[in-house]
Protein backbone atom coordinates (compact mmCIF):
# COMPACT_ATOMS: atom_id res chain seq x y z
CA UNK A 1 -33.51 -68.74 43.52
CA UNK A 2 -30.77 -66.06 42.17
CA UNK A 3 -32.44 -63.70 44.23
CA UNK A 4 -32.49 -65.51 47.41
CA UNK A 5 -28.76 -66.50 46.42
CA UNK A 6 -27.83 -63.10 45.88
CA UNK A 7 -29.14 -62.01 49.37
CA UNK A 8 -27.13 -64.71 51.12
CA UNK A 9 -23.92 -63.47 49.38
CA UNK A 10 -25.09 -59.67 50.66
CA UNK A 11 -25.68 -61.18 53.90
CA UNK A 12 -21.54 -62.11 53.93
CA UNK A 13 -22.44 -65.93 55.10
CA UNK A 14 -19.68 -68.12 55.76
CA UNK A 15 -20.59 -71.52 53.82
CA UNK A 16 -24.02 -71.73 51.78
CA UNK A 17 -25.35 -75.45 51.41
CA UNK A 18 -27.16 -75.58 48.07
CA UNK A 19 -29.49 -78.77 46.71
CA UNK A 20 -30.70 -79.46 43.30
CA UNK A 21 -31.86 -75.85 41.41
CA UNK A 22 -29.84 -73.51 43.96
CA UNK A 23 -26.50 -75.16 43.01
CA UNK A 24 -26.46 -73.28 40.09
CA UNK A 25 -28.10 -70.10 41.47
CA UNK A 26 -24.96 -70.38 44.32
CA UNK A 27 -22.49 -70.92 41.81
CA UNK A 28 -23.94 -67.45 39.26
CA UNK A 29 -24.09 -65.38 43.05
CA UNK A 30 -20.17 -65.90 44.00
CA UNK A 31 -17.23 -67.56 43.29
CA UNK A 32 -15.45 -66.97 47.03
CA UNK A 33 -18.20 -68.03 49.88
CA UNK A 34 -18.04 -71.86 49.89
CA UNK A 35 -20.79 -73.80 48.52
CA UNK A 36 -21.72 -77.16 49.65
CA UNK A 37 -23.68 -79.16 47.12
CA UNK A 38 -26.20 -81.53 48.67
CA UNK A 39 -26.88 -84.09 46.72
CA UNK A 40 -25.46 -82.92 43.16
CA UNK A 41 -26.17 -84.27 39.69
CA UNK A 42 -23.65 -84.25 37.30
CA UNK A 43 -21.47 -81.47 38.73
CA UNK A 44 -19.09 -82.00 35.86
CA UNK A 45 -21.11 -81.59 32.87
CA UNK A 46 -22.81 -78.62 34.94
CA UNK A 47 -19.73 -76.87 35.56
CA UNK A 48 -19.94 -76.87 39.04
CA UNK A 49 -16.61 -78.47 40.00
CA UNK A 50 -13.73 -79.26 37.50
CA UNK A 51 -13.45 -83.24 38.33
CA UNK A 52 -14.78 -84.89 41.54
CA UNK A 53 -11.67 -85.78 43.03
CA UNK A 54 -10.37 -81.99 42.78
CA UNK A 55 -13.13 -79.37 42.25
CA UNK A 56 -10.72 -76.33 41.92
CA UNK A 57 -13.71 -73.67 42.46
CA UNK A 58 -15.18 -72.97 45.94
CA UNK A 59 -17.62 -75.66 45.40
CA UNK A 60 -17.39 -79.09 46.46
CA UNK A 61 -19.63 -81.64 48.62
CA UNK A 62 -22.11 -85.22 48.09
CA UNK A 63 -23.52 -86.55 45.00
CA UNK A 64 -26.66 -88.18 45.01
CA UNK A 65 -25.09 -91.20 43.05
CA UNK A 66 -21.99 -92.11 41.22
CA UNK A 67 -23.20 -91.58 37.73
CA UNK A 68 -25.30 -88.50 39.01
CA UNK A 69 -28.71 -90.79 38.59
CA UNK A 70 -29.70 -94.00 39.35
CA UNK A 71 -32.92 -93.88 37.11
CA UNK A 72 -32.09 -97.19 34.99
CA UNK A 73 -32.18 -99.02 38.37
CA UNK A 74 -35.45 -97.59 39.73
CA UNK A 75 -37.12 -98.22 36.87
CA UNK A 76 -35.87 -102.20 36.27
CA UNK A 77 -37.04 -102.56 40.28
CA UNK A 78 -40.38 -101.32 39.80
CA UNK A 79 -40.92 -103.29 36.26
CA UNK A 80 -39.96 -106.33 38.15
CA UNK A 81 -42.39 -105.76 41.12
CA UNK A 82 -45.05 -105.53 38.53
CA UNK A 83 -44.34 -107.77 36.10
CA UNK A 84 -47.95 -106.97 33.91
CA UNK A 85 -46.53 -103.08 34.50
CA UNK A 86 -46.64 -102.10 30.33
CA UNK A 87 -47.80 -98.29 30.88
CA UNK A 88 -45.54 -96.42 33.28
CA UNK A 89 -46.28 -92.53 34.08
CA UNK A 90 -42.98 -90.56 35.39
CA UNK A 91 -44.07 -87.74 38.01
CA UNK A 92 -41.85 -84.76 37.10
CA UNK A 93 -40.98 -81.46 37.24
CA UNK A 94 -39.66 -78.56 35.28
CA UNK A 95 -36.40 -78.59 37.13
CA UNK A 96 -33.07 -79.44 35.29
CA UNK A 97 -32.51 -82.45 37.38
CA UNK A 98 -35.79 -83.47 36.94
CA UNK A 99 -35.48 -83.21 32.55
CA UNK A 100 -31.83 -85.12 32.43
CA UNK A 101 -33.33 -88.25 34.64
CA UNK A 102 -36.30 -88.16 31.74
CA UNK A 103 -33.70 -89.27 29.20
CA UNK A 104 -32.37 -91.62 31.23
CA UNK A 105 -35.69 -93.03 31.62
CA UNK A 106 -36.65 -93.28 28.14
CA UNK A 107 -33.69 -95.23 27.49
CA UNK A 108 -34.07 -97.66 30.20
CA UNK A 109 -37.88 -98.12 28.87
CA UNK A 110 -36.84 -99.23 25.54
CA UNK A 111 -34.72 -101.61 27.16
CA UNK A 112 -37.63 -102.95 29.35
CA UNK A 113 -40.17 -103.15 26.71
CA UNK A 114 -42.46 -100.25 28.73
CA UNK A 115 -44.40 -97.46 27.56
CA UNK A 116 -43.39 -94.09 29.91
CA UNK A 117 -46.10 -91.45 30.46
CA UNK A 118 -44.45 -88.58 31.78
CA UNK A 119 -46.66 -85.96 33.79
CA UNK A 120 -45.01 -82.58 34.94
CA UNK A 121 -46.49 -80.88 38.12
CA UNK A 122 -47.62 -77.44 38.08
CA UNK A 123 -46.54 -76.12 41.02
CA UNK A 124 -48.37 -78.19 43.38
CA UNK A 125 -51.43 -79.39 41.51
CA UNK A 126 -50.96 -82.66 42.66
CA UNK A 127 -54.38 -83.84 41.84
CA UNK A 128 -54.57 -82.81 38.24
CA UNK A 129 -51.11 -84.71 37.72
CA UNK A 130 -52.72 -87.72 39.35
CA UNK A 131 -55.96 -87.02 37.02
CA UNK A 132 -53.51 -87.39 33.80
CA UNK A 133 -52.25 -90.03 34.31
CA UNK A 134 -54.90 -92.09 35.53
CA UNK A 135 -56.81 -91.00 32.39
CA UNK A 136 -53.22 -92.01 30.33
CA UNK A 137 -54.02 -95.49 32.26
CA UNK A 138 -50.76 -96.20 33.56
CA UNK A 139 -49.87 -98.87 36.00
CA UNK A 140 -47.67 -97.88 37.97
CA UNK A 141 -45.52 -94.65 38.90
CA UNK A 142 -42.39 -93.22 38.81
CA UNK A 143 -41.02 -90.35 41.25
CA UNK A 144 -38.40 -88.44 39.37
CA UNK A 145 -35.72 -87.66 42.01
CA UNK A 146 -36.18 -84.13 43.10
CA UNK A 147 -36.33 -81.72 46.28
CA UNK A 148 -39.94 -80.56 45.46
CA UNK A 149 -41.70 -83.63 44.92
CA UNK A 150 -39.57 -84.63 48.47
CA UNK A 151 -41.44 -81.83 49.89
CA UNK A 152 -44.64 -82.99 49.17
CA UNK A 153 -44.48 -86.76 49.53
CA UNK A 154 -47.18 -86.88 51.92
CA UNK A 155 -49.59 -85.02 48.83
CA UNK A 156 -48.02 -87.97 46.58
CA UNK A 157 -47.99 -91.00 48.59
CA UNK A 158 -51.63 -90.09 49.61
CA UNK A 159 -52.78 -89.34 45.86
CA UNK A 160 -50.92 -92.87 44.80
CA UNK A 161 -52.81 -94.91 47.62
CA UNK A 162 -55.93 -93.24 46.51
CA UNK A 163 -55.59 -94.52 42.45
CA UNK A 164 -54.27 -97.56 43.80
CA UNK A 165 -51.06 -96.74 41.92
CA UNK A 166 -48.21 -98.57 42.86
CA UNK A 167 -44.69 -96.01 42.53
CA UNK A 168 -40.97 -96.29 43.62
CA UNK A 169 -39.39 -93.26 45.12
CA UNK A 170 -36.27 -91.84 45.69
CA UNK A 171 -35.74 -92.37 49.47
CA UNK A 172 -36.03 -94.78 52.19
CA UNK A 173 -37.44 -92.15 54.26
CA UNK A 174 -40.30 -91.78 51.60
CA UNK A 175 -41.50 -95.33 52.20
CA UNK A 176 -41.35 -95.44 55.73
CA UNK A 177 -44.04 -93.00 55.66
CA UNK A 178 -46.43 -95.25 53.10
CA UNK A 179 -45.03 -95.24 49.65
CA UNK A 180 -44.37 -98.69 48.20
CA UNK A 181 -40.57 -98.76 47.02
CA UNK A 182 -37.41 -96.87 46.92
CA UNK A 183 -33.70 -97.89 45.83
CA UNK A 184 -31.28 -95.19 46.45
CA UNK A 185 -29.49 -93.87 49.47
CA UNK A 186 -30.63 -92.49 52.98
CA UNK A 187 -31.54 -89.00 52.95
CA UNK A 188 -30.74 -88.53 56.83
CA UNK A 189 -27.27 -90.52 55.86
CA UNK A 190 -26.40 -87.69 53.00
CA UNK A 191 -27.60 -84.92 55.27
CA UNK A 192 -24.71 -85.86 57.57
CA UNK A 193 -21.96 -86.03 55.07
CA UNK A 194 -23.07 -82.46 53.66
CA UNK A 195 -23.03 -81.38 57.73
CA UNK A 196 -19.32 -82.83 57.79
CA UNK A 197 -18.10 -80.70 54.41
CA UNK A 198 -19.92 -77.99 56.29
CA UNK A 199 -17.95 -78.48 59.42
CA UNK A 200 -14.70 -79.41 57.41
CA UNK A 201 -15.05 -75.95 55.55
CA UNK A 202 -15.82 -73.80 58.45
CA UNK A 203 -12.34 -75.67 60.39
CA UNK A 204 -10.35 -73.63 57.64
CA UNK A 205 -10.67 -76.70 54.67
CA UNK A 206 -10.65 -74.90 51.27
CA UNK A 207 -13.20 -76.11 48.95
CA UNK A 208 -11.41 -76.19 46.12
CA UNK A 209 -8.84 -79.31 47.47
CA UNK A 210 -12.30 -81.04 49.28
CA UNK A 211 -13.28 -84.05 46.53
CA UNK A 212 -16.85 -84.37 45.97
CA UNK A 213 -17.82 -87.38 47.94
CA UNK A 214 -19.90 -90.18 46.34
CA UNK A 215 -22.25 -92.80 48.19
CA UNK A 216 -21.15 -96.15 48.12
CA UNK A 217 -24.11 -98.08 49.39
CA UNK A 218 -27.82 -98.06 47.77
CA UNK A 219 -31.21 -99.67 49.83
CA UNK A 220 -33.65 -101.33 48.42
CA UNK A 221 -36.34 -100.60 50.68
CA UNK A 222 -40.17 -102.16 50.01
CA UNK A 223 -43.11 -101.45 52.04
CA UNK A 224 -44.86 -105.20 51.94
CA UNK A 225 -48.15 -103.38 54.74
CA UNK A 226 -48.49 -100.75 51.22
CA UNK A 227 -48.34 -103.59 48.81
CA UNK A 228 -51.05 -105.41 50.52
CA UNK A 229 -53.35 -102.31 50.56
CA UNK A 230 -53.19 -102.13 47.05
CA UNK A 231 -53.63 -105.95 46.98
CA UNK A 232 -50.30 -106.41 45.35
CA UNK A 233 -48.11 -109.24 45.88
CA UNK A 234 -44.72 -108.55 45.42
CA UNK A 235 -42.28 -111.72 44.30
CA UNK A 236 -40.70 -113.63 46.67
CA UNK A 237 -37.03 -113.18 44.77
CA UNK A 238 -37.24 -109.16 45.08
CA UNK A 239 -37.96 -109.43 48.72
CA UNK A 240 -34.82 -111.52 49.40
CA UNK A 241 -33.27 -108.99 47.87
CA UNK A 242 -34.17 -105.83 49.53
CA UNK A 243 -32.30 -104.35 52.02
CA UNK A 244 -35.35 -103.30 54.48
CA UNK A 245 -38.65 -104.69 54.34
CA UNK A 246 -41.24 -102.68 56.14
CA UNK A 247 -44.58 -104.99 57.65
């Protein structure tokens, strides 16, 4: 990533739209090309911007949620799904974003009276993961929010049909391809507002004076044609409840 940064800043690029790890790898390259966050965690406690309403840097652009996470959430949605749920695994990775939303997890498990079993990926060894924590035997699974496990949600969704595992995701767009559950925002929908800051930026709009924009509207989105495959039947009150319901 600093490398790849480093070239862009050679390269004399106007605006350089950064998610998750190459935030920070942006931010060490230069401190006068814009950078665009897409989808930032915690910006403040990173550094990245001063305060979200006035960044003061040359960076600026969408968080993925007010609070920088919505782990807590995720995790009280899938219990409730699966009531009998005791042994949870978390799918994770060695990214920064990925260790902070492990904390946040362990916290909400205590509250929820769950056992987590968390599983880091190496590299894309997707079927030893899988092999851990079926031989941990948990219940059901967690997808940690993050841009690489997004890149291989087809290698995820497949392995979790396979151990009849049933997981919630990050995005909407992640169960409208066959994973069971998802509570968050759209990722087409924050693609667009980082094209806008983008497009703001490149109309002469300094960075520094842009505030960091936060969603205001999370989906609960359930895939009911996935819950029947794995012969699960999901209650009646959470499908009221959920914003799409795929059949």
């Amino acid at each position: 990533m600093p490398a790849l940064a480093r070239e862009l800043v050679q390269l004399r690029v106007d605006v350089i739209v950064a998610v998750s790890e190459a935030i920070r790898a942006a931010k060490h390259a230069t401190v006068t090309i814009p950078i665009v966050m897409g989808f930032g965690f915690n910006p403040v406690e990173q550094g990245f911007v001063a305060s979200l309403g006035r960044p003061r840097g040359n960076i600026t652009g969408v968080l993925y949620a007010p609070e920088g996470q919505l782990v807590s959430k995720r995790l009280e949605l899938l219990k409730e799904a699966i009531p009998r749920a005791m042994r949870i695994a978390v799918l994770a990775t060695r990214e920064s974003d990925s260790k902070a939303q492990l904390f946040s997890a362990q916290k909400a498990a205590s509250t929820l009276g769950v056992k987590l079993v968390v599983v880091e990926v190496q590299g894309t060894d997707y079927e030893r993961a899988f092999a851990t924590i079926v031989a941990e035997w948990a219940e059901a699974l967690f997808v940690a929010s993050s841009s690489i496990l997004n890149r291989d949600r087809t290698q995820i969704i497949e392995r979790a049909a396979q151990y009849r595992l049933p997981a919630m995701y990050e995005w909407r767009e992640q169960v409208e391809v066959g994973g069971l559950m998802s509570y968050g925002s759209s990722l087409v929908g924050l693609s667009r507002r980082v094209a806008a800051y983008v497009d703001r930026i490149l109309k002469g709009a300094n960075p520094a004076d842009l505030p960091v924009e936060r969603p205001t509207s999370y989906d609960l989105v359930i895939n009911v044609k996935t819950a029947k495959a794995l012969g699960l039947t999901i209650p009646p009150s959470l499908l009221q409840r959920a914003d799409q319901v795929i059949e």
